[in-house]
C-alpha atoms as a PDB file:
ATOM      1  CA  UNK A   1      84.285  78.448 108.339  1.00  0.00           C
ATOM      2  CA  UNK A   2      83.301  80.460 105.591  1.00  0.00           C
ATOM      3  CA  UNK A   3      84.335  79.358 101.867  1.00  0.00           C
ATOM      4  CA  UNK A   4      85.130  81.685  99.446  1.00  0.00           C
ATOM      5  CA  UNK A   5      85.586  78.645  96.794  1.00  0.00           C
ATOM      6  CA  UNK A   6      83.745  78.918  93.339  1.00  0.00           C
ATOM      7  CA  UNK A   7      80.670  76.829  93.160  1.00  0.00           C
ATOM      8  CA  UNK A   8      81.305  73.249  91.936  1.00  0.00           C
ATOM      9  CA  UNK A   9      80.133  72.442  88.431  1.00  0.00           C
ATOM     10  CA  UNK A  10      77.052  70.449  88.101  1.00  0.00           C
ATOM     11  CA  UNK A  11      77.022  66.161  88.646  1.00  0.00           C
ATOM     12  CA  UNK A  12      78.467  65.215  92.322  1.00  0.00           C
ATOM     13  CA  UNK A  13      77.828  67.423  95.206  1.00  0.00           C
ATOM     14  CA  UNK A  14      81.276  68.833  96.639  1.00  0.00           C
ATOM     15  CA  UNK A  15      82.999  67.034  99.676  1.00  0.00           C
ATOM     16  CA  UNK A  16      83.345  69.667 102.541  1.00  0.00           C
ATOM     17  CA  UNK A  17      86.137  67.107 103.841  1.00  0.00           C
ATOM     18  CA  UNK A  18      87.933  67.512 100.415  1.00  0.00           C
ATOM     19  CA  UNK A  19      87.775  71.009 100.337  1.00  0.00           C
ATOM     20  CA  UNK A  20      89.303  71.025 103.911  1.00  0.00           C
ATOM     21  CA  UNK A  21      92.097  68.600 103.211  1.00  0.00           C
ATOM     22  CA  UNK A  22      93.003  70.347 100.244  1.00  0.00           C
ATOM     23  CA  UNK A  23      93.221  73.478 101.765  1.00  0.00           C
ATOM     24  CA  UNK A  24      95.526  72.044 105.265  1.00  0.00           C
ATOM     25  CA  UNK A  25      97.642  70.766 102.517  1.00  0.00           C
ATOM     26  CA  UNK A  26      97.892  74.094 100.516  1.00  0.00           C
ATOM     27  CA  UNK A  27      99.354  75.396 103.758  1.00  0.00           C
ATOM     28  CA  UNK A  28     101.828  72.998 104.100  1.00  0.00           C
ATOM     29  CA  UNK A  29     103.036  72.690 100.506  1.00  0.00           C
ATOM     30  CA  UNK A  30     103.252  76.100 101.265  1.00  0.00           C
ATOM     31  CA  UNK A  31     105.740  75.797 103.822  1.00  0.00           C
ATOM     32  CA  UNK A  32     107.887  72.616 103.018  1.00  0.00           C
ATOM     33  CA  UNK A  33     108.150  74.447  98.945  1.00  0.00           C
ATOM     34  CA  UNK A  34     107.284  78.053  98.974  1.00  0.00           C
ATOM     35  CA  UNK A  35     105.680  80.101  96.727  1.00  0.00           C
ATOM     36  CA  UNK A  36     107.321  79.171  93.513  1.00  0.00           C
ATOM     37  CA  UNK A  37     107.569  75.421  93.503  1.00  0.00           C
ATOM     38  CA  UNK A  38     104.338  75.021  94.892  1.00  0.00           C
ATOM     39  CA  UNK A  39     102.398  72.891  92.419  1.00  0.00           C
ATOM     40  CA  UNK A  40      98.419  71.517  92.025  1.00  0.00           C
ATOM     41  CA  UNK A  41      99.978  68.272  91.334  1.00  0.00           C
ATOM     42  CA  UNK A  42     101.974  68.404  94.958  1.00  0.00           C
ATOM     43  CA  UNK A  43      99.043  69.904  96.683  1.00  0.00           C
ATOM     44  CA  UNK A  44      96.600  66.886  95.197  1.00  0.00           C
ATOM     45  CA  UNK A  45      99.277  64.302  96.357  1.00  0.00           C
ATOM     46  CA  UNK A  46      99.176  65.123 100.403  1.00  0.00           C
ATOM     47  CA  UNK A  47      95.286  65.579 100.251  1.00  0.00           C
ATOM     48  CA  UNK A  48      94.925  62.452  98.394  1.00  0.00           C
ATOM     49  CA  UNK A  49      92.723  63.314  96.086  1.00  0.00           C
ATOM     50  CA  UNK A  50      92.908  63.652  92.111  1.00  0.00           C
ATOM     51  CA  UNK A  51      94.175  66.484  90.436  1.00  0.00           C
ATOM     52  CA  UNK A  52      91.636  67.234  88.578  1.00  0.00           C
ATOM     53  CA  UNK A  53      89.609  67.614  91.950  1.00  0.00           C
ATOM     54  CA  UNK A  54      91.538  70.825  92.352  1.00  0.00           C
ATOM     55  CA  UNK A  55      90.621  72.072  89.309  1.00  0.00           C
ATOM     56  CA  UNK A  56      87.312  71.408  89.416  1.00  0.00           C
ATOM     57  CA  UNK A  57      87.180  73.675  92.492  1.00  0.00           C
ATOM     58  CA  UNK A  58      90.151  76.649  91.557  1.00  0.00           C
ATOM     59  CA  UNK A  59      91.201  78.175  88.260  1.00  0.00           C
ATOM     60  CA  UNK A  60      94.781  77.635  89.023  1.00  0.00           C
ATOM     61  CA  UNK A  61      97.097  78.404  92.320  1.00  0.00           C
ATOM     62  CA  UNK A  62      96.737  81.830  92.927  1.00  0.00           C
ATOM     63  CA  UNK A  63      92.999  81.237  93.961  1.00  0.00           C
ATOM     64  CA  UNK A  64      93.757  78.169  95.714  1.00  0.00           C
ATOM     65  CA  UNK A  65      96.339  79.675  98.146  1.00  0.00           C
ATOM     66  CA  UNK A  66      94.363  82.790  98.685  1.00  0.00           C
ATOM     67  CA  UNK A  67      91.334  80.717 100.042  1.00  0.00           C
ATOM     68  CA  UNK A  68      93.838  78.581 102.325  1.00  0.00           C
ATOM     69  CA  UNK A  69      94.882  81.677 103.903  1.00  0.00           C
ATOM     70  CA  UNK A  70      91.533  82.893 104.008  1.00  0.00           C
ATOM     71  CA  UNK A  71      90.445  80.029 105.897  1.00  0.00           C
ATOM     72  CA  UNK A  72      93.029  81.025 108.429  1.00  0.00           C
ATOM     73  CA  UNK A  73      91.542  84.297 109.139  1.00  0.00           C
ATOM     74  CA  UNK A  74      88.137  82.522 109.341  1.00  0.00           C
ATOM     75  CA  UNK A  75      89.463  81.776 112.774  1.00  0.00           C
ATOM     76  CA  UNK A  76      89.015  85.271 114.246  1.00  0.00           C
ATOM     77  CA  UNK A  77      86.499  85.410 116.708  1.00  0.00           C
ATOM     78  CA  UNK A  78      85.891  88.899 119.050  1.00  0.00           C
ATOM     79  CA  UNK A  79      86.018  88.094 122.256  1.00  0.00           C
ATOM     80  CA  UNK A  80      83.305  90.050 124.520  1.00  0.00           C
ATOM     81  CA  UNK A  81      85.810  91.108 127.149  1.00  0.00           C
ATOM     82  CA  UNK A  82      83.469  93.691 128.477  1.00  0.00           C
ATOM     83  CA  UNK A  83      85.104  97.101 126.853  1.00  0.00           C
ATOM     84  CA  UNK A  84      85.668  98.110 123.679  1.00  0.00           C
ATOM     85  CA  UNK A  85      89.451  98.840 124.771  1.00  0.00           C
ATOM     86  CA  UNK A  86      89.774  94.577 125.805  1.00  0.00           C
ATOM     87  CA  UNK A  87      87.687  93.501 123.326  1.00  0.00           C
ATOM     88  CA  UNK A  88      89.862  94.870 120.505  1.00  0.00           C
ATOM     89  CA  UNK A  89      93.306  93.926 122.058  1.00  0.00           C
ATOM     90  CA  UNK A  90      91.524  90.070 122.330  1.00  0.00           C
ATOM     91  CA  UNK A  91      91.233  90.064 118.407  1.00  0.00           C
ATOM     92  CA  UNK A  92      94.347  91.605 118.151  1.00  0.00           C
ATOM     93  CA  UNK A  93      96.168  89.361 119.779  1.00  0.00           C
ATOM     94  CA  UNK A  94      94.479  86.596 117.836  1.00  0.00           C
ATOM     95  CA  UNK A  95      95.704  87.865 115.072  1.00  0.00           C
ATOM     96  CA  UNK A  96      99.404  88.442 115.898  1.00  0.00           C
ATOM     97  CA  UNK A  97      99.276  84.760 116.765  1.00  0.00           C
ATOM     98  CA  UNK A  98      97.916  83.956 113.583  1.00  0.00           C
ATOM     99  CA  UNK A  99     100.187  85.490 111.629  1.00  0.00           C
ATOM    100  CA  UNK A 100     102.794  84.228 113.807  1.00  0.00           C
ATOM    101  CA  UNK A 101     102.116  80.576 112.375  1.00  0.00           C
ATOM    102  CA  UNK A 102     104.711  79.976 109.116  1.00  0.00           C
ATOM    103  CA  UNK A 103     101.710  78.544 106.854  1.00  0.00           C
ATOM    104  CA  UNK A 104     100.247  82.221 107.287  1.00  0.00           C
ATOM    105  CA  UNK A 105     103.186  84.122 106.943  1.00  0.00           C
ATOM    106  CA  UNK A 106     104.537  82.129 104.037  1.00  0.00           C
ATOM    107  CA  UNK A 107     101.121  82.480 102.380  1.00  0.00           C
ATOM    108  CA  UNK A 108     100.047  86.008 102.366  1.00  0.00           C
ATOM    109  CA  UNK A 109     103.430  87.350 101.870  1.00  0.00           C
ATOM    110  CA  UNK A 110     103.184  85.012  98.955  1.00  0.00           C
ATOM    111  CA  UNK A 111      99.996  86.048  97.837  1.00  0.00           C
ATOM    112  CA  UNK A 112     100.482  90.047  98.441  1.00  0.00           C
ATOM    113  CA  UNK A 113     103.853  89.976  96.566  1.00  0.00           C
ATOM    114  CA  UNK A 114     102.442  88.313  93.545  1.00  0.00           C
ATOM    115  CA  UNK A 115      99.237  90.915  93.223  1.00  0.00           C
ATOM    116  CA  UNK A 116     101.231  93.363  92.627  1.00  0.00           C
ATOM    117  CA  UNK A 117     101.526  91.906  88.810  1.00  0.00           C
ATOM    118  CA  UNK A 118      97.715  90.744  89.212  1.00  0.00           C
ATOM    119  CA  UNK A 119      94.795  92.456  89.972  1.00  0.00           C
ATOM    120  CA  UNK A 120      92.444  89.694  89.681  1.00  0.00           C
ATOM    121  CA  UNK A 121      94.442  88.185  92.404  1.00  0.00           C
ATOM    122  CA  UNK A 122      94.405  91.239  94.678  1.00  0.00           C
ATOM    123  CA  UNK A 123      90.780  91.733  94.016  1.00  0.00           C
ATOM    124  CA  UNK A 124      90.386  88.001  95.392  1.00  0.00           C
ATOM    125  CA  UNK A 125      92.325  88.997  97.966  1.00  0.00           C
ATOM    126  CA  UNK A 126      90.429  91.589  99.219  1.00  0.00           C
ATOM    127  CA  UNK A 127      87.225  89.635  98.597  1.00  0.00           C
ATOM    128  CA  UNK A 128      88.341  87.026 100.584  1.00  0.00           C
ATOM    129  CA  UNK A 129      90.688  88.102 103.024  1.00  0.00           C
ATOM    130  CA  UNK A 130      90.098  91.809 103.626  1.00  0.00           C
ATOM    131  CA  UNK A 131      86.347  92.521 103.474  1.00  0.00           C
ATOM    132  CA  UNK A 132      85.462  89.115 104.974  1.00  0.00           C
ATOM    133  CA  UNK A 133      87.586  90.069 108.082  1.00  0.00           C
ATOM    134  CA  UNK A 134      86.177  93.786 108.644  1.00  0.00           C
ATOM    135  CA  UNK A 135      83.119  91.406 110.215  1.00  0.00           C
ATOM    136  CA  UNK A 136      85.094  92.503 113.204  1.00  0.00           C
ATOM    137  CA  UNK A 137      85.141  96.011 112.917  1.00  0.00           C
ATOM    138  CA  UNK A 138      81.558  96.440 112.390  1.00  0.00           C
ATOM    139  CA  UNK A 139      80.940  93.483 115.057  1.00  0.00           C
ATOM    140  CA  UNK A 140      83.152  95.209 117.570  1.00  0.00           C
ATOM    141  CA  UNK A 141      81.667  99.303 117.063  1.00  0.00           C
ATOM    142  CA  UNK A 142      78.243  97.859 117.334  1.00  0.00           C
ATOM    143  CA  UNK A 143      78.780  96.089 120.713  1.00  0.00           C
ATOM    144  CA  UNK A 144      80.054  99.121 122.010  1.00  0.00           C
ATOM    145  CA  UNK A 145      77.576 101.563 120.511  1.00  0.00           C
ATOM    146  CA  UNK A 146      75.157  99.356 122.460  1.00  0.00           C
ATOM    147  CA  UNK A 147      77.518  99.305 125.565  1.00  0.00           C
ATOM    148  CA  UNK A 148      77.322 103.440 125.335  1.00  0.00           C
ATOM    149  CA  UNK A 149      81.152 103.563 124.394  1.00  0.00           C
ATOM    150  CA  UNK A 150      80.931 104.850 120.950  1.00  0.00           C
ATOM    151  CA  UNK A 151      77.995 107.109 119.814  1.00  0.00           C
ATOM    152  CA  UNK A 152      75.745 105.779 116.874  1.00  0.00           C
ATOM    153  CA  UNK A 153      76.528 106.835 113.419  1.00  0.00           C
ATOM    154  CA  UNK A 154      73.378 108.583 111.245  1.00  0.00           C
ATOM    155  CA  UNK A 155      75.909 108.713 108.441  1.00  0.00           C
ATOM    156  CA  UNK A 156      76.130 105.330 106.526  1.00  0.00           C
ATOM    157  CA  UNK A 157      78.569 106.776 104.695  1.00  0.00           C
ATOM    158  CA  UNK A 158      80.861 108.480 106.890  1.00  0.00           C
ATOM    159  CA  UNK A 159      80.201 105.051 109.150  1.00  0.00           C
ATOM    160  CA  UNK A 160      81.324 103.083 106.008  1.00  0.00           C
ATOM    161  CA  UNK A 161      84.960 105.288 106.029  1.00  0.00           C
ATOM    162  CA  UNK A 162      85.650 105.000 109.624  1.00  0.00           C
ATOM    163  CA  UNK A 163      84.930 101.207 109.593  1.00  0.00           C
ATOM    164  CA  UNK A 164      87.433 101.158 106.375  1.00  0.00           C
ATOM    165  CA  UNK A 165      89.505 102.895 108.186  1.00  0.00           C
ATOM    166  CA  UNK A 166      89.815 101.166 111.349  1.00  0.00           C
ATOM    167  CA  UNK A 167      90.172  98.152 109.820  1.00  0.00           C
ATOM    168  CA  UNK A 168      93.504  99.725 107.686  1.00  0.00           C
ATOM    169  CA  UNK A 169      94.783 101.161 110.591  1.00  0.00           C
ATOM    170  CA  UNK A 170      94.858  97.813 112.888  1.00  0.00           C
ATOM    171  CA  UNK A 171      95.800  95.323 110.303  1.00  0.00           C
ATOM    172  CA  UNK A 172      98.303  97.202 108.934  1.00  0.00           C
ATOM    173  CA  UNK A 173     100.026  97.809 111.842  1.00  0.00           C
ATOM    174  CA  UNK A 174      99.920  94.100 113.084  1.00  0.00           C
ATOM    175  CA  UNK A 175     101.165  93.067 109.236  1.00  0.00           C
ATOM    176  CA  UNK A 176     103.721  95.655 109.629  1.00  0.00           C
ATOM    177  CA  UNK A 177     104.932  94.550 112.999  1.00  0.00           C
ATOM    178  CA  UNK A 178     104.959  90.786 112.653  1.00  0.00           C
ATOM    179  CA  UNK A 179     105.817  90.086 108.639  1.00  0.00           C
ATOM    180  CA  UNK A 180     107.921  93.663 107.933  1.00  0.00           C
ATOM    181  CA  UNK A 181     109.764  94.135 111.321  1.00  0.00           C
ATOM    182  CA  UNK A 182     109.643  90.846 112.180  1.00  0.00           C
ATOM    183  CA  UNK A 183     108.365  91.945 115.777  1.00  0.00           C
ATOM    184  CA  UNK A 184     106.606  90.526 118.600  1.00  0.00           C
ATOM    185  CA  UNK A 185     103.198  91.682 118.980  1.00  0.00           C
ATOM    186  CA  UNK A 186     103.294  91.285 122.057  1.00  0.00           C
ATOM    187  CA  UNK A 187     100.271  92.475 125.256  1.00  0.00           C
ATOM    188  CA  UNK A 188     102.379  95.396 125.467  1.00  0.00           C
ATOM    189  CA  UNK A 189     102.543  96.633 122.239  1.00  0.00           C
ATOM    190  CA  UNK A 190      98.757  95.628 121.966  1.00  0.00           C
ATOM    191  CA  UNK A 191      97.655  97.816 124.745  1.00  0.00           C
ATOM    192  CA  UNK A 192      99.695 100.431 123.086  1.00  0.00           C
ATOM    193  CA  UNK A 193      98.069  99.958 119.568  1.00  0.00           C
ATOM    194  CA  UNK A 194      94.490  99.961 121.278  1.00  0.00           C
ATOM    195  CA  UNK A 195      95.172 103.205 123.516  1.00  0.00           C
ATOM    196  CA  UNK A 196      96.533 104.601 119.678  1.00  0.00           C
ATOM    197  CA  UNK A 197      93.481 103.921 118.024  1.00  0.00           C
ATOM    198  CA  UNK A 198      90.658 104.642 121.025  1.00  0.00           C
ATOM    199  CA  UNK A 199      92.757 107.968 121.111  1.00  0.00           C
ATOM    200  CA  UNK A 200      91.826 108.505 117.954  1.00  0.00           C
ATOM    201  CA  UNK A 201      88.120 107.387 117.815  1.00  0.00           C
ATOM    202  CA  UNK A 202      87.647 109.926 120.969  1.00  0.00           C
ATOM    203  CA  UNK A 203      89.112 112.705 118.502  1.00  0.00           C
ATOM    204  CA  UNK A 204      86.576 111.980 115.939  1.00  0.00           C
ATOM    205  CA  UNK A 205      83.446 112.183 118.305  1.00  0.00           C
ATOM    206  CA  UNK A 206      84.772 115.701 119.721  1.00  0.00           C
ATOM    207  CA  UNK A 207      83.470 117.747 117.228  1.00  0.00           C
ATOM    208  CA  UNK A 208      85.324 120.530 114.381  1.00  0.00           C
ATOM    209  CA  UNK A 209      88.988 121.137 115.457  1.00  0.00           C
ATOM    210  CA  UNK A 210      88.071 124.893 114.085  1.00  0.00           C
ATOM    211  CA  UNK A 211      84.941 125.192 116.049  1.00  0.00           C
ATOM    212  CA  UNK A 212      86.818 124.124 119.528  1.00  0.00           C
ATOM    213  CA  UNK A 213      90.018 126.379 118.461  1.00  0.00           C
ATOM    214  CA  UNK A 214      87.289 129.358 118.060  1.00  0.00           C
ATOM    215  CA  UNK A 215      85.398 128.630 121.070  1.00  0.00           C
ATOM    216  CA  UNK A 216      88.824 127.861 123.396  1.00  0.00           C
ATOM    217  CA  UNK A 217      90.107 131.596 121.993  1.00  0.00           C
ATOM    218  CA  UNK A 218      87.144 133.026 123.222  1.00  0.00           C
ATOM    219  CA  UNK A 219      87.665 131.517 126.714  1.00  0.00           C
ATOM    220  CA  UNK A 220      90.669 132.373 126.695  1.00  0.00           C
ATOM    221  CA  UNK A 221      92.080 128.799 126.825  1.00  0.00           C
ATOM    222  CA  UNK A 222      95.372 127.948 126.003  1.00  0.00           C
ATOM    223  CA  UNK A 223      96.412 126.603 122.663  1.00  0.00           C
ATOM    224  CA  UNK A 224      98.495 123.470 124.186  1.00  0.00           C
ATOM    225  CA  UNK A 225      98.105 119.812 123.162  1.00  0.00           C
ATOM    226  CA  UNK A 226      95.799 117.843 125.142  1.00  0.00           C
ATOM    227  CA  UNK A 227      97.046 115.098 126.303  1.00  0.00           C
ATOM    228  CA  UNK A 228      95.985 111.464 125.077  1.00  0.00           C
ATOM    229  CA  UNK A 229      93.421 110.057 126.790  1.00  0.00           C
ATOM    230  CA  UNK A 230      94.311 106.804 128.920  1.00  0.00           C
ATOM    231  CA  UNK A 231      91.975 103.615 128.455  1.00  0.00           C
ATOM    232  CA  UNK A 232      91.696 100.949 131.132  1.00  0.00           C
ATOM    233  CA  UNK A 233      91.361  97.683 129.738  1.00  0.00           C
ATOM    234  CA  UNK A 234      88.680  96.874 132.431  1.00  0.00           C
ATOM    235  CA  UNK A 235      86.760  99.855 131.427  1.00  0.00           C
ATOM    236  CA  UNK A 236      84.955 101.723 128.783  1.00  0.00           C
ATOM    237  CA  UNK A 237      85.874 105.388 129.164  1.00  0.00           C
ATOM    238  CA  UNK A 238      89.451 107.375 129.127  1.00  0.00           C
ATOM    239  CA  UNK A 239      90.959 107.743 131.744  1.00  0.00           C
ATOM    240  CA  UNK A 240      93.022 110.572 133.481  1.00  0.00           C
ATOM    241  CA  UNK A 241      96.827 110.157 132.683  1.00  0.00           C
ATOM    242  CA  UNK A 242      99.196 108.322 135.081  1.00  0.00           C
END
């Protein structure tokens, strides 16, 4: 797990154990209370440990339930499912299941709704939570640049954007499905969101849309839309549609 906690003042060395009980029972206060009658004083209660413990550790309850959420997220692992395509519908579905859980939902809707009246809370929250998390993005394009599946990027920059990007594109999606719809994320819809967003990596290596338009008009090509490229969970490459 990774901690995102402030450093502990100087005198007695931090207890990982505290820092993990107090966090589980974050979560569950969390739950059993919700947002607003969540207190430090409740939260030091079920982890058994003094309040000023807490404090020694967090400023106050915003950072305190942002790192108990983070911790959640710490969980997300990608799976080497030998393509790019499986690999990303593996995380995916890790994290539809996370946010499936009520400690998670209940704590980053918390969390999100009161940033927008805090921006040193949503700057902790994208500390924490957001750029922590696009470990997978960068994890994921680099396994299959060396698989051959994506080309490498010379552009730190432009490789910088696209990772952004991707990253925006997949967890907003999942948010949106499970928290705002209150929708299954189901394999379906997975495979569906993957094809969506390899679709759309396969545009970006193809070249300037002018460029092709010029060179197809030359050919005498037609100006139809192409159609999207199928992916095969088993393999790297698009396939032919069915």
């Amino acid at each position: 797990m990774q901690s995102s906690s402030p450093a502990g003042r100087a005198g007695r060395p931090r207890s990982a154990a505290a820092d993990t009980a107090i966090l589980a029972a974050t979560r569950a206060a969390l739950v059993d209370l919700g947002w607003s009658k969540l207190t430090l004083g409740d939260v030091a209660t079920r982890a058994g440990v003094a309040k000023t413990t807490l404090y020694r550790r967090w400023a106050g309850k915003n950072e305190l339930v942002v790192d108990a959420v983070a911790e959640l997220f710490d969980e997300l692992e990608l799976p080497d499912r030998g393509s790019l395509a499986a690999d990303i519908e593996g995380v995916v579905l890790q994290f539809a299941a996370i946010l499936a859980r009520p400690e998670a939902r209940s704590g980053l809707m918390a969390v999100v709704a009161e940033s927008t009246r805090d921006d040193a809370l949503r700057e902790r929250i994208r500390t924490s939570i957001v750029e922590r998390q696009k470990r997978l993005v960068l994890e994921g394009r680099a396994r299959a640049q060396a698989r051959g599946e994506l080309p490498p990027e010379t552009d730190p920059a432009e490789a910088t954007r696209t990772a952004d990007l991707i990253f925006d594109v997949v967890a907003g999606a999942v948010v949106h499905r499970t928290l705002v719809s209150a929708r299954s994320a189901d394999e379906e819809w997975v495979r569906g969101l993957t094809q969506v967003l390899l679709w759309g990596l396969a545009g970006a290596d193809g070249g300037d849309p002018d460029e092709r338009d010029e060179t197809d008009d030359a050919a005498g090509v037609d100006d139809a839309e192409p159609a999207a490229p199928r992916w095969d969970a088993a393999g790297p490459g698009p396939l032919s549609a069915r």
